[in-house]
Protein backbone atom coordinates (compact mmCIF):
# COMPACT_ATOMS: atom_id res chain seq x y z
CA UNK A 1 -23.23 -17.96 -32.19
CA UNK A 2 -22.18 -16.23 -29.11
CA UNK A 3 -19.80 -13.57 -29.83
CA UNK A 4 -19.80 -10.91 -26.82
CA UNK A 5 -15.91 -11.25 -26.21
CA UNK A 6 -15.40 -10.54 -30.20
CA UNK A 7 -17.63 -7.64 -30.06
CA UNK A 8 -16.01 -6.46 -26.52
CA UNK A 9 -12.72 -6.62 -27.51
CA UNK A 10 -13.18 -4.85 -30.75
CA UNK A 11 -14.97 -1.98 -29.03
CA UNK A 12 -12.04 -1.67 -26.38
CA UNK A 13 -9.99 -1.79 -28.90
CA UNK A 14 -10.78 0.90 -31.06
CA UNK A 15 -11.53 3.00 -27.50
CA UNK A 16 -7.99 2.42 -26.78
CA UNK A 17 -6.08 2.58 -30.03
CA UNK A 18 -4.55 -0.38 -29.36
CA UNK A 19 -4.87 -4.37 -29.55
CA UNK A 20 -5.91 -6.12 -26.35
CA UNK A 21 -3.12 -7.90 -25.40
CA UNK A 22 -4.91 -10.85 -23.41
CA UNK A 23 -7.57 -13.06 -24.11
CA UNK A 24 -11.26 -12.25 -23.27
CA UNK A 25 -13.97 -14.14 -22.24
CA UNK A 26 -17.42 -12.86 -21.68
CA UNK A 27 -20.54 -14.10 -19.72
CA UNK A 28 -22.04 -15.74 -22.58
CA UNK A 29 -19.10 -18.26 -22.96
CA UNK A 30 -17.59 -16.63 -25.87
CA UNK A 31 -13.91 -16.20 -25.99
CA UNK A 32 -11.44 -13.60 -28.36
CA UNK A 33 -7.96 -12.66 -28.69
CA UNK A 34 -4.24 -14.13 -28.38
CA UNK A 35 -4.18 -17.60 -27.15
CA UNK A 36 -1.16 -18.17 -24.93
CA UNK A 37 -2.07 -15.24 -22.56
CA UNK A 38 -4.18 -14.72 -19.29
CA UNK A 39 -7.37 -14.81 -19.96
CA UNK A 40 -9.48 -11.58 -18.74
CA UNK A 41 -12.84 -12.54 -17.80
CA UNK A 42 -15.98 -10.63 -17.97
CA UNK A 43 -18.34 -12.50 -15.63
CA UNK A 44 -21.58 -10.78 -16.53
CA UNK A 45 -22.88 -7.01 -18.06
CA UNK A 46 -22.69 -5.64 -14.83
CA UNK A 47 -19.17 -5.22 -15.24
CA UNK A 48 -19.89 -3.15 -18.38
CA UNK A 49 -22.12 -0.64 -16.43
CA UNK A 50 -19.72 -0.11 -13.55
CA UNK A 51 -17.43 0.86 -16.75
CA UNK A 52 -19.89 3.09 -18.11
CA UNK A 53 -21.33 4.70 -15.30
CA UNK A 54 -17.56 5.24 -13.71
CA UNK A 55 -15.21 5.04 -16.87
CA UNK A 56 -11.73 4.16 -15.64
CA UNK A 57 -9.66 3.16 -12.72
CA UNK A 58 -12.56 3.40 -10.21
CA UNK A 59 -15.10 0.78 -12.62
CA UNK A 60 -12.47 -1.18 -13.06
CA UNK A 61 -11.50 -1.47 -9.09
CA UNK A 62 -15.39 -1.91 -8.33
CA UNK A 63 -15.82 -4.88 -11.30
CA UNK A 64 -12.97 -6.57 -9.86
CA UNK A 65 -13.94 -6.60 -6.23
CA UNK A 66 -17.19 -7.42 -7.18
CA UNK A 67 -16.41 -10.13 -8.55
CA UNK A 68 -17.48 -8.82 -12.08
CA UNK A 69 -14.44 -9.58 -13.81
CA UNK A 70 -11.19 -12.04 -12.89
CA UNK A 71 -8.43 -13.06 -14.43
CA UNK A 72 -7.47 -16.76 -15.24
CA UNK A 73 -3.94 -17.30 -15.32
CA UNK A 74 -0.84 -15.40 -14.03
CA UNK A 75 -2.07 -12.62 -12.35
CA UNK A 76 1.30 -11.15 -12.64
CA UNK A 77 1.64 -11.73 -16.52
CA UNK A 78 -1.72 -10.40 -16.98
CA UNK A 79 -1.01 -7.12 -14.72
CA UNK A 80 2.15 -6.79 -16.48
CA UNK A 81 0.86 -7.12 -19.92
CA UNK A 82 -2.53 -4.16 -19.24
CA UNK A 83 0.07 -1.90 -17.75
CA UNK A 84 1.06 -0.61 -20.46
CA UNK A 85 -1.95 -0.57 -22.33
CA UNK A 86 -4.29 0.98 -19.56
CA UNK A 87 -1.85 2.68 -17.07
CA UNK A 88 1.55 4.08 -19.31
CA UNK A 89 1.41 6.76 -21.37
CA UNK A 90 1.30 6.32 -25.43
CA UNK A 91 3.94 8.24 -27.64
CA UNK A 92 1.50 10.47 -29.13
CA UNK A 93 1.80 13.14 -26.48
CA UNK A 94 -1.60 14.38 -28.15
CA UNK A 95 -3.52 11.55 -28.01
CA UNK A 96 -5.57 10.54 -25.13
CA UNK A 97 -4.27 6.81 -24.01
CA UNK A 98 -5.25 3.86 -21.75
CA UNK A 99 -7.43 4.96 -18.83
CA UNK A 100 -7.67 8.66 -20.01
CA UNK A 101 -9.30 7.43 -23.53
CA UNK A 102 -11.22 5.62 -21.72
CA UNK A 103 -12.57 8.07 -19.87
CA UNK A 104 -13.39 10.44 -22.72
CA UNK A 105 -14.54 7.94 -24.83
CA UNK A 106 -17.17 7.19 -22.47
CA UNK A 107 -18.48 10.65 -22.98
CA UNK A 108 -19.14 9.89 -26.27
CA UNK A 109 -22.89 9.08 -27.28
CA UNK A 110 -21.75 6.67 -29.81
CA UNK A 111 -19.44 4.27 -27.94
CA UNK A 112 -22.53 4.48 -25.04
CA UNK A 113 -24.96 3.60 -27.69
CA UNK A 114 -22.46 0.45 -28.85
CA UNK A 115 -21.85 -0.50 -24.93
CA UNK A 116 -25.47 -0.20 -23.81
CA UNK A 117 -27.15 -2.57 -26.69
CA UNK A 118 -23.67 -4.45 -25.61
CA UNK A 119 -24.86 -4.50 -22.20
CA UNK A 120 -28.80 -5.03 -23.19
CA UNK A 121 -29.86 -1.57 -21.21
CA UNK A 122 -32.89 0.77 -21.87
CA UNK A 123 -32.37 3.95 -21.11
CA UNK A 124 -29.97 5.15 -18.51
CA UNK A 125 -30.83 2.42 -15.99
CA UNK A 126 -29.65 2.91 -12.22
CA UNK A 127 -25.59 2.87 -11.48
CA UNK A 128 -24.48 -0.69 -10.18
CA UNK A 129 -24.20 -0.56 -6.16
CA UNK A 130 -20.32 0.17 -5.01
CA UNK A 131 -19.07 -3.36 -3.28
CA UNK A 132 -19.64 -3.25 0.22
CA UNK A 133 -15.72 -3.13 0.94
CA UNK A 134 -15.62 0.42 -0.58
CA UNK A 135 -14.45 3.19 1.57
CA UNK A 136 -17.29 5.29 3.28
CA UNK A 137 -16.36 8.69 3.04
CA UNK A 138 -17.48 11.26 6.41
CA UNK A 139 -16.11 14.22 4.29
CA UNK A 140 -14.68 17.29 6.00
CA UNK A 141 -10.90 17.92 6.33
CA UNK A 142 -8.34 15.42 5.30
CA UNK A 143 -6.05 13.89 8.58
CA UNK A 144 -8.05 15.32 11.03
CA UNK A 145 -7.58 12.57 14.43
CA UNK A 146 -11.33 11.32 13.48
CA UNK A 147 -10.61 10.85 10.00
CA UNK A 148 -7.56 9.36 10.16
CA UNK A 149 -8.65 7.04 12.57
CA UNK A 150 -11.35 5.46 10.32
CA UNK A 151 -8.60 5.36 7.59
CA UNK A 152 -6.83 3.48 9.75
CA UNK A 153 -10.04 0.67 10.66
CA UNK A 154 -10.88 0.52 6.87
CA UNK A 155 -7.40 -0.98 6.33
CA UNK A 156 -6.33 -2.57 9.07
CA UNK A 157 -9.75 -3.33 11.36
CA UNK A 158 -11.02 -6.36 9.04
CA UNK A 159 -9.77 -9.68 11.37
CA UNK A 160 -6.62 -10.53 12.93
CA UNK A 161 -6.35 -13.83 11.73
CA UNK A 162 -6.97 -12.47 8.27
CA UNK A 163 -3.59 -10.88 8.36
CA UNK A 164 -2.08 -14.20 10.02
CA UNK A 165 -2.70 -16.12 6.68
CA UNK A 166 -1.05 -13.04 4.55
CA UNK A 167 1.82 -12.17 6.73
CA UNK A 168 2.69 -15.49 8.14
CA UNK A 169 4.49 -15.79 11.75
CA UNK A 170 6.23 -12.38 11.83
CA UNK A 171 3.33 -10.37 11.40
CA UNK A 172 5.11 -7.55 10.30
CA UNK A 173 3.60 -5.36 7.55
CA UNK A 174 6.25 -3.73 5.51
CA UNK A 175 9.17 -4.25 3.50
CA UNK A 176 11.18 -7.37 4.45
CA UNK A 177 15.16 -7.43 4.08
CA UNK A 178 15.86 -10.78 2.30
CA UNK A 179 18.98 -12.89 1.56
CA UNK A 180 19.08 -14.87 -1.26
CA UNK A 181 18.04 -17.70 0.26
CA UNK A 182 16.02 -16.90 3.65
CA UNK A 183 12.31 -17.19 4.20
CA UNK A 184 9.85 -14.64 4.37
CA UNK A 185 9.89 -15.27 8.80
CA UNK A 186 14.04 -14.89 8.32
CA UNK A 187 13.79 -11.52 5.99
CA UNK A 188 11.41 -10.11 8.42
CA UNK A 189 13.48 -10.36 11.44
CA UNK A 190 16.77 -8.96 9.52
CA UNK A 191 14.72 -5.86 9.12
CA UNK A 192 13.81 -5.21 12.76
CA UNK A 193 17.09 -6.08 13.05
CA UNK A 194 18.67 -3.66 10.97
CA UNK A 195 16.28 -1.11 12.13
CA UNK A 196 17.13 -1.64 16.06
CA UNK A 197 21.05 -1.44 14.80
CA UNK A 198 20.33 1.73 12.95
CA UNK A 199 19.04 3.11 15.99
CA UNK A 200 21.89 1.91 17.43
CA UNK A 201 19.73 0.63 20.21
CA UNK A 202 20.73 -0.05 23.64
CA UNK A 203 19.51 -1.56 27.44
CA UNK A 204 17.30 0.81 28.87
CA UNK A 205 16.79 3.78 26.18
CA UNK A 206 13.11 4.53 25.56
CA UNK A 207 12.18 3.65 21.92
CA UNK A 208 8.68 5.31 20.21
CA UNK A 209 7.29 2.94 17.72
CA UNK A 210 5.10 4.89 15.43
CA UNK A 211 2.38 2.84 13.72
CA UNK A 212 3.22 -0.24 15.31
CA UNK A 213 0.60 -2.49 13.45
CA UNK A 214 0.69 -6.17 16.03
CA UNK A 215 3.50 -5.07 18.01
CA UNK A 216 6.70 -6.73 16.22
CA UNK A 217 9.11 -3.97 16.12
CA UNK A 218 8.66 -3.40 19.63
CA UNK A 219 8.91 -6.92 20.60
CA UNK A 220 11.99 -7.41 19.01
CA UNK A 221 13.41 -4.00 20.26
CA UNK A 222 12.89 -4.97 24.18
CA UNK A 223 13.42 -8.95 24.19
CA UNK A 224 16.80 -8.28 21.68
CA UNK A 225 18.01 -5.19 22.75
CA UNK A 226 16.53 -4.38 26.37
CA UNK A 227 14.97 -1.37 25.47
CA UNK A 228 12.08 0.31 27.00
CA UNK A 229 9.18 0.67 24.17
CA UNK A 230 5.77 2.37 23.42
CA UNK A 231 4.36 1.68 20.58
CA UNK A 232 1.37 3.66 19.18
CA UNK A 233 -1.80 2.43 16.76
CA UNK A 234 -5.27 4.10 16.27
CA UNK A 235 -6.46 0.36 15.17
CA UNK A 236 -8.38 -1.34 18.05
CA UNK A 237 -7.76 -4.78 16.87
CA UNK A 238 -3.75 -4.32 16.08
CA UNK A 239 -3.64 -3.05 19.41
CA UNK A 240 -5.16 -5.54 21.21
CA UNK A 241 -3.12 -8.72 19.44
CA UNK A 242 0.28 -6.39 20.31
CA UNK A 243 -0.72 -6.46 24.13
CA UNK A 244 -1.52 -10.43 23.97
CA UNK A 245 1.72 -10.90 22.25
CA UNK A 246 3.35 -8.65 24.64
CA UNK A 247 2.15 -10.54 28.01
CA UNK A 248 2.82 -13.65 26.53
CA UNK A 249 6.32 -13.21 26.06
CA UNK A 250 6.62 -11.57 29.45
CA UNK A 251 6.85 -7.83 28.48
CA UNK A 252 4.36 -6.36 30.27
CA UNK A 253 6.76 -3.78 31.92
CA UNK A 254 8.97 -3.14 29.26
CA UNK A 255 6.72 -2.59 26.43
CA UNK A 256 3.58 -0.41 26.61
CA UNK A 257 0.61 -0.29 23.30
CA UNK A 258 -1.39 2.35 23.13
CA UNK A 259 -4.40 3.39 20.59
CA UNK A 260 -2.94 6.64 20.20
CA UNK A 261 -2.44 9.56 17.44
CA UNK A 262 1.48 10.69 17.07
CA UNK A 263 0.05 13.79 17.51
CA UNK A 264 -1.50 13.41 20.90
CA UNK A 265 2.15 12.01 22.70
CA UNK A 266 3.33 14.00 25.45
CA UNK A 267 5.49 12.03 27.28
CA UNK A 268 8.58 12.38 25.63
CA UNK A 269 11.57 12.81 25.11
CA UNK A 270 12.53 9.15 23.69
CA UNK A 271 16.18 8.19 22.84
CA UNK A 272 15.11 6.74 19.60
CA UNK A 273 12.10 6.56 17.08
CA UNK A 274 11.06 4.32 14.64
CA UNK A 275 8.15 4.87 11.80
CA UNK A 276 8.28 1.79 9.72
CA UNK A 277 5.20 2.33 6.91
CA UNK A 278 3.46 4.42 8.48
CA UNK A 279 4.34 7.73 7.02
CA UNK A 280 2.57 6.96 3.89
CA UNK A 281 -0.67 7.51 5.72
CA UNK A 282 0.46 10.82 7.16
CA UNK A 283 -0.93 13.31 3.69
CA UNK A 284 1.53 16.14 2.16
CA UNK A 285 -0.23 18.69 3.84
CA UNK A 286 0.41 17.54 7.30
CA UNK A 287 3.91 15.71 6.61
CA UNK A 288 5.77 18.76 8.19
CA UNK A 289 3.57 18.66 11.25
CA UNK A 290 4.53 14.91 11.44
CA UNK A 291 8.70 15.64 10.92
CA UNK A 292 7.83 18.36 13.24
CA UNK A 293 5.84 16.29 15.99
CA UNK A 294 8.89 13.19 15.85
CA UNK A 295 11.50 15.93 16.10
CA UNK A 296 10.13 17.58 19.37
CA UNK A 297 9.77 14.29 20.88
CA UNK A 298 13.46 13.21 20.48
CA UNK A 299 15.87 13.54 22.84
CA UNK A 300 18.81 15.55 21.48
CA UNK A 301 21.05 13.14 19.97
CA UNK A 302 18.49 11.00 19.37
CA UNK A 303 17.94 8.55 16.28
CA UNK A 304 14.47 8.63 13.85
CA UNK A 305 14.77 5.93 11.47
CA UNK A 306 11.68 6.65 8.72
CA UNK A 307 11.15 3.63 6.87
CA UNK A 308 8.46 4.83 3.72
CA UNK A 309 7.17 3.58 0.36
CA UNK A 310 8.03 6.91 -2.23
CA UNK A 311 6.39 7.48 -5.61
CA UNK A 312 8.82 9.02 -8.60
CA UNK A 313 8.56 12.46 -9.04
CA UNK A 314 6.61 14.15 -11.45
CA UNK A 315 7.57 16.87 -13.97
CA UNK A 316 4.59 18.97 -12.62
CA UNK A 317 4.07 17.84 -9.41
CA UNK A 318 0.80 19.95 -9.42
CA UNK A 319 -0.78 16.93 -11.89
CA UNK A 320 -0.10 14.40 -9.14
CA UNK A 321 -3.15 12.44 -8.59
CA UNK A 322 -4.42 9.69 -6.07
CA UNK A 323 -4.76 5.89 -7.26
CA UNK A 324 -8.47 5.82 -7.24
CA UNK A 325 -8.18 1.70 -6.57
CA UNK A 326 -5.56 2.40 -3.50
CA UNK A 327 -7.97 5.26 -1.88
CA UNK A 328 -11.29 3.25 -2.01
CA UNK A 329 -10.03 0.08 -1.04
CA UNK A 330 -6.94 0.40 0.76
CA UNK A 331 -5.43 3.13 2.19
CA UNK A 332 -8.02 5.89 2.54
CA UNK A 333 -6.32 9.59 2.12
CA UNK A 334 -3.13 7.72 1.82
CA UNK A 335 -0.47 9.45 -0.33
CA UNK A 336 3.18 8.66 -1.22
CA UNK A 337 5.48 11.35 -1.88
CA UNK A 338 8.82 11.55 -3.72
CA UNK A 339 12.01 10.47 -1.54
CA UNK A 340 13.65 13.79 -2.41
CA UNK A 341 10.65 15.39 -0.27
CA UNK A 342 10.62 13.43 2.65
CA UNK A 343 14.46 13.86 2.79
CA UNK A 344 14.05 17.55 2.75
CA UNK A 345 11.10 18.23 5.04
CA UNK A 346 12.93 15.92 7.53
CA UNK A 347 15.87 18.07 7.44
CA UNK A 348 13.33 21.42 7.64
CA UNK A 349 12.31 19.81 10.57
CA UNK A 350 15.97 20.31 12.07
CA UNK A 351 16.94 16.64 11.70
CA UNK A 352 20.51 15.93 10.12
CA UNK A 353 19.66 12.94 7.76
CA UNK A 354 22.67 10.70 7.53
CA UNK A 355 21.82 8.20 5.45
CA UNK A 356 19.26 6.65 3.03
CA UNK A 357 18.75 3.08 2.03
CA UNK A 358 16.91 2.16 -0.79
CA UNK A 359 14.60 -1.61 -0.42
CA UNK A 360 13.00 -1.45 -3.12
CA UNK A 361 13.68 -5.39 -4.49
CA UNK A 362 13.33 -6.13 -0.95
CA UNK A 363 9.55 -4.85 -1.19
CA UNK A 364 8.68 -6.83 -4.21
CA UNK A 365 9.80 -10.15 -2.68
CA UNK A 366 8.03 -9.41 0.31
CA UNK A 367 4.84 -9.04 -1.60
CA UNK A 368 5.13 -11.63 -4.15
CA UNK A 369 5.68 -14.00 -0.90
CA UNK A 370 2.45 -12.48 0.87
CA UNK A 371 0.39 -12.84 -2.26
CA UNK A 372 1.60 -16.46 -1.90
CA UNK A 373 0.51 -17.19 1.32
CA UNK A 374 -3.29 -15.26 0.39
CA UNK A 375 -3.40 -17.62 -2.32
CA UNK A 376 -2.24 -20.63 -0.18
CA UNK A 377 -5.16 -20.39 2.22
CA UNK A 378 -7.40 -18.28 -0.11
CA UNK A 379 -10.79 -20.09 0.93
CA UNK A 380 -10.04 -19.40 4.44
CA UNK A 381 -8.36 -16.05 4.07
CA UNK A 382 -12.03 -15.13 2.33
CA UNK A 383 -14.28 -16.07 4.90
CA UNK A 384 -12.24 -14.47 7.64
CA UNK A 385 -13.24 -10.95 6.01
CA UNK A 386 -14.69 -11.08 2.44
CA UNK A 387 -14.35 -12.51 -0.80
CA UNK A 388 -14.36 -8.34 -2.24
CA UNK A 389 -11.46 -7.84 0.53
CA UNK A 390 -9.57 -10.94 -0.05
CA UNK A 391 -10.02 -9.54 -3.86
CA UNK A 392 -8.75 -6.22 -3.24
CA UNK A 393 -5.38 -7.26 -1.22
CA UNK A 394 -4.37 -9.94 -3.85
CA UNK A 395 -4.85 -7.47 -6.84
CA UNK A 396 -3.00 -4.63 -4.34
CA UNK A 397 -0.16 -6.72 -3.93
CA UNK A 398 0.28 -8.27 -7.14
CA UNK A 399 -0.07 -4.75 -8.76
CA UNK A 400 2.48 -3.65 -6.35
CA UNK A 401 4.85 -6.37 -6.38
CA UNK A 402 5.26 -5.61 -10.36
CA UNK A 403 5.38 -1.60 -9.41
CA UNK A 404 8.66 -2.14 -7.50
CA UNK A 405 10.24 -4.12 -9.71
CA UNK A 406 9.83 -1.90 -12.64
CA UNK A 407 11.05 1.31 -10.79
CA UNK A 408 7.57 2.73 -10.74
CA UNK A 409 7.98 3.29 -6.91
CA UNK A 410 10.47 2.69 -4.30
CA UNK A 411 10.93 2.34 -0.33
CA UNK A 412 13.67 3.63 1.59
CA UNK A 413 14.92 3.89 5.04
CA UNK A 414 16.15 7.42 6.13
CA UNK A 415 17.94 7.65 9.01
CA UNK A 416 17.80 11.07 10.86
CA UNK A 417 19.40 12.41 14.09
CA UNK A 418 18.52 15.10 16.29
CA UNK A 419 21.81 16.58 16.30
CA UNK A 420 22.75 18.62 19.57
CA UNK A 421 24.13 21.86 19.10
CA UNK A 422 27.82 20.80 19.55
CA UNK A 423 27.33 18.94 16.68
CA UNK A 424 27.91 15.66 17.79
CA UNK A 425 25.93 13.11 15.88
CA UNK A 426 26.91 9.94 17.56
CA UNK A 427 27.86 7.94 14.64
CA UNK A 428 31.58 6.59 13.86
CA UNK A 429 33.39 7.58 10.57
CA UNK A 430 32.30 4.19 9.29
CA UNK A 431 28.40 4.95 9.29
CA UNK A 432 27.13 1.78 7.71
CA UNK A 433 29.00 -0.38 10.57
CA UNK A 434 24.95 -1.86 11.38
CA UNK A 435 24.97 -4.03 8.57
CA UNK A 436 27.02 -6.30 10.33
């Protein structure tokens, strides 16, 4: 009888230390462990030899784009359920655990011997091909303006109408600010919204949109609040939909896109900036540069409103490490930092923050509804890039989704002024009069 998820599971198992706690099937039909749960599939061995040639998070990202394994079921439930036994740390503080036994299990000739005649290979075999939609490294120095350019077109270069399908109407790409009752169109407004009144936006200021993905902030800023905007991308295709969207609504000389670094702007000073989740691409080596760069360009007086996903902070903050998964498939050189950081290389900078907001429900609604709208028009969202992409934002979001709701990261707005020297900030004694 066909028994390859029975013999799988045990073998994870006793890698792991712990039971598997979803079902398994494997490529020969055979299925093991608790009925009543999501069912993790192994579609064929090749999934195995990504494992064993790159034990860990980065096998595990190349199965599932592949196509090598799926999961049947609620994604979310099944997410939820391997989180702790792949991703959170055991209570034996000595033991390996989860991805980390993994890992040094697979260094062991024994479990190799048990996973090869799993896996039918002789002898060492060649390593499984990455999937095509893997990041292709040019090496060098991270966040040089090459670099993070091509960052930028992994992640964002990969079909218009591809992110139509995911982010609906708005086409805004961050953290929506929801009632209890609005859509996903109506939580994405309130946000511009909420930014532009933050900013405390008015007819005729100049407003610097930093990472302005397909032009929606600005939009919104000059047709709302009859502002004067420039709004910088280094994607070629984001930029071109912004300048459609602009001339069709009649913006042309109000709004300006440009396929530009922050770094490279030298037109200032603007009366107000806004980075809305874009400083996550920025790296911790350069971040001061960046507060730096946003400060200079500020009019004194002027409002920065720094909208950024932010990871918890770490005992030893020299252990921090990048999500393998997130760095090969999403956001190349990406890296989130703690809020506590940002807040204080801001203020380095010589901005007076005033206030800090914390979205973080807000981002886990806004993903669960974009991984609802991938899965709505998944057959068409596929063949607009490929099935390995459309693979790689649905487990990103999910994964996500479930990250802000359990506290494991957060997103926050920070609003920061370039105070003049007479110390007038420009806010009333009731700061948090924007909410309206």
């Amino acid at each position: 009888m066909a028994d390859a998820a029975r013999r799988l599971t045990t073998l994870v198992e006793d890698v792991l230390g712990t039971p598997l706690p979803v079902r398994l099937r494997a490529w020969d039909g055979s299925e093991y462990g608790p009925p009543g749960t999501p069912t993790l599939v192994v579609r064929n061995r090749r999934a195995l030899r990504r494992l064993l040639w790159k034990p860990g998070e980065l096998g595990l990202a190349r199965a599932w784009v592949a196509g090598d394994l799926d999961v049947e079921g609620d994604l979310y439930e099944a997410l939820d359920l391997l989180a702790g036994t792949l991703w959170e740390r055991g209570e034996d503080a000595g033991r390996a655990h989860g991805l980390s036994a993994l890992l040094s299990a697979a260094r062991d000739p024994r479990l190799r011997s048990a996973a090869a005649e799993l896996v039918k290979l002789s002898g060492p075999g060649l390593p499984p091909r990455p999937p095509a939609e893997e990041a292709r490294r040019t090496g060098g120095p991270l966040h040089t303006l090459r670099r993070d350019k091509q960052a930028i077109s992994h992640h964002y270069d990969v079909g218009n109408t591809f992110y139509e399908r995911v982010l609906g109407p708005s086409m805004v790409y961050s953290c929506a600010y929801w009632e209890a009752d609005g859509t996903l169109e109506d939580a994405q407004r309130a946000k511009l919204d909420l930014v532009c009144r933050k900013l405390a936006l008015e007819p005729g200021q100049r407003l610097l949109d930093v990472g302005c993905g397909w032009g929606s902030m600005v939009l919104h800023a000059a047709r709302e609040y009859g502002v004067d905007a420039v709004g910088i991308t280094l994607s070629e295709e984001q930029a071109a939909y912004a300048r459609k969207r602009v001339a069709e609504a009649g913006l042309t000389d109000r709004v300006e896109i440009r396929v530009q670094d922050y770094r490279e702007i030298s037109d200032g000073p603007f009366d107000a900036i806004s980075s809305i989740g874009m400083a996550e691409h920025v790296g911790s080596a350069l971040y001061a540069e960046y507060a730096a760069d946003l400060h200079r360009l500020l009019r004194p007086g002027g409002r920065l409103l720094n909208h950024q996903i932010a990871r918890r902070p770490l005992r030893d903050e020299e252990a921090y490490e990048i999500d393998e998964f997130i760095d090969r498939y999403v956001f190349p050189d990406g890296e989130l930092a703690p809020v506590g950081r940002t807040v204080a290389q801001l203020e380095e900078a010589g901005f007076e923050v005033r206030d800090v907001e914390s979205l973080r429900e807000h981002y886990a609604l806004t993903l669960r509804a974009w991984v609802a709208n991938l899965e709505a028009a998944w057959r068409e969202a596929a063949s607009l890039t490929t099935p390995g992409r459309a693979r790689v934002w649905r487990l990103y979001m999910a994964a996500c989704a479930l990250s802000f709701e359990r506290n494991r990261i957060g997103v926050n707005q920070v609003l920061a002024i370039r105070t003049p020297e007479s110390g007038d900030s420009g806010l009333s004694l009731r700061t948090r009069e924007w909410r309206g």
